[in-house]
C-alpha atoms as a PDB file:
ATOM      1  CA  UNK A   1      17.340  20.263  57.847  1.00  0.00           C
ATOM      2  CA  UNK A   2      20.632  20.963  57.054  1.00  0.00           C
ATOM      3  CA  UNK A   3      23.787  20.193  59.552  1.00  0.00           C
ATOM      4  CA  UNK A   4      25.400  22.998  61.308  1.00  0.00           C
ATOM      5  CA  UNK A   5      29.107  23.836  60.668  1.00  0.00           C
ATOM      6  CA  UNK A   6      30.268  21.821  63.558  1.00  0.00           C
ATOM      7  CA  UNK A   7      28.371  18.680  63.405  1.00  0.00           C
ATOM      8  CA  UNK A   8      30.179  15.693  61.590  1.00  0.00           C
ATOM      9  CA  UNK A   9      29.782  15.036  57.809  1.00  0.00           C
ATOM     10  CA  UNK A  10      27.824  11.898  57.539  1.00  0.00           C
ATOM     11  CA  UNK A  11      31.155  10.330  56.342  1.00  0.00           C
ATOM     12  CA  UNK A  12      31.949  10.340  59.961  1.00  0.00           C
ATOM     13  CA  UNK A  13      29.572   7.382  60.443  1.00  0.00           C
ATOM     14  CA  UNK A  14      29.307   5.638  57.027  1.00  0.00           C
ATOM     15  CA  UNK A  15      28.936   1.951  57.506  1.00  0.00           C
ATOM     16  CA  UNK A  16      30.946   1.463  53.715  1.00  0.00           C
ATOM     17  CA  UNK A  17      33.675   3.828  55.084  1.00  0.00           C
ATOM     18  CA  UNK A  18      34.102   1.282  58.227  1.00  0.00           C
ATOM     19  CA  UNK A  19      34.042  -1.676  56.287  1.00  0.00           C
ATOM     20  CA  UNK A  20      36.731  -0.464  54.131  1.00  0.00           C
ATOM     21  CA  UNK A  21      38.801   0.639  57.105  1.00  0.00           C
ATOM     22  CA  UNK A  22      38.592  -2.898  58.229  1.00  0.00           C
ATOM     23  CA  UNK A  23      38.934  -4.924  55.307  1.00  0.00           C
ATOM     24  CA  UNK A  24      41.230  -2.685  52.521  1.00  0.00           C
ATOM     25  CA  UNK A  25      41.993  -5.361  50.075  1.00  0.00           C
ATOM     26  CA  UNK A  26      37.865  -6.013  49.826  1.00  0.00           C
ATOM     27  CA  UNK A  27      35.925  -5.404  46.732  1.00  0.00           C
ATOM     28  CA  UNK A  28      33.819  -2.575  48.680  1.00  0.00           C
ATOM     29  CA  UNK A  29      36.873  -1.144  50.030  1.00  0.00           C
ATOM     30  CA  UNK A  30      37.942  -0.558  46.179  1.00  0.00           C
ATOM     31  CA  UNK A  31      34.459   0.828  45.413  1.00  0.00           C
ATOM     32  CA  UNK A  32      35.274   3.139  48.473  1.00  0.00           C
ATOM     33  CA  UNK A  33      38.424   4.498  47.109  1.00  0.00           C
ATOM     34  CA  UNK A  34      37.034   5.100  44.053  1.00  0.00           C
ATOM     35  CA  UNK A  35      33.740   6.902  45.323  1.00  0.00           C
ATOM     36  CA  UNK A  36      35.920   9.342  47.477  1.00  0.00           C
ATOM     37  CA  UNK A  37      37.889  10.512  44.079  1.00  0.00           C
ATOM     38  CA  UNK A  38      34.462  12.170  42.865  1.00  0.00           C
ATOM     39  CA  UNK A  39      32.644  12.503  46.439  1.00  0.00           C
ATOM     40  CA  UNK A  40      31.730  16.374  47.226  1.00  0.00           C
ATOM     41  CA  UNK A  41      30.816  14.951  50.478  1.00  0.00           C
ATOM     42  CA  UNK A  42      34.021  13.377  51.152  1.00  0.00           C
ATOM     43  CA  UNK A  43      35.952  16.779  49.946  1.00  0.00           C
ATOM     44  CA  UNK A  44      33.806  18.139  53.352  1.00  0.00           C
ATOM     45  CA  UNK A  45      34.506  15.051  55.676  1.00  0.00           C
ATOM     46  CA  UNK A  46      38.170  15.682  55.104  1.00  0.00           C
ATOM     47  CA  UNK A  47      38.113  19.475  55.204  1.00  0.00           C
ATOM     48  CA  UNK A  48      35.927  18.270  59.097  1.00  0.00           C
ATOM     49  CA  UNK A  49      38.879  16.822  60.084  1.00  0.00           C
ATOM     50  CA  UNK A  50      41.487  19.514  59.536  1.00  0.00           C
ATOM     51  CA  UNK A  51      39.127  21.642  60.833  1.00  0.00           C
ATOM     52  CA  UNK A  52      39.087  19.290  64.247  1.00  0.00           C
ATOM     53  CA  UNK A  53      42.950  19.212  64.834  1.00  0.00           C
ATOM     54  CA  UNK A  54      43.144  22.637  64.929  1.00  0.00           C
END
């Protein structure tokens, strides 16, 4: 089952994505950063968001 245009990537509720919001300077939140450089996933969590504040 795929999601449908206007449901949220599953960025949206990443656990390692809230962790790294909390806590930048932590060793996951550097594995984050890095992650979201290659992510395709990401690429659509942020193209979400534009899409939202529209």
């Amino acid at each position: 089952m795929s999601p449908t245009p206007d449901s949220p990537p599953a960025c949206a509720a990443c656990a390692l994505r809230r962790y790294a919001e909390k806590k930048p300077n932590s060793l996951w939140a550097r594995l984050w950063r890095w992650h979201t450089g290659w992510c395709p996933g990401w690429r659509r969590y942020q193209a979400w968001l534009a899409q939202q504040e529209k």
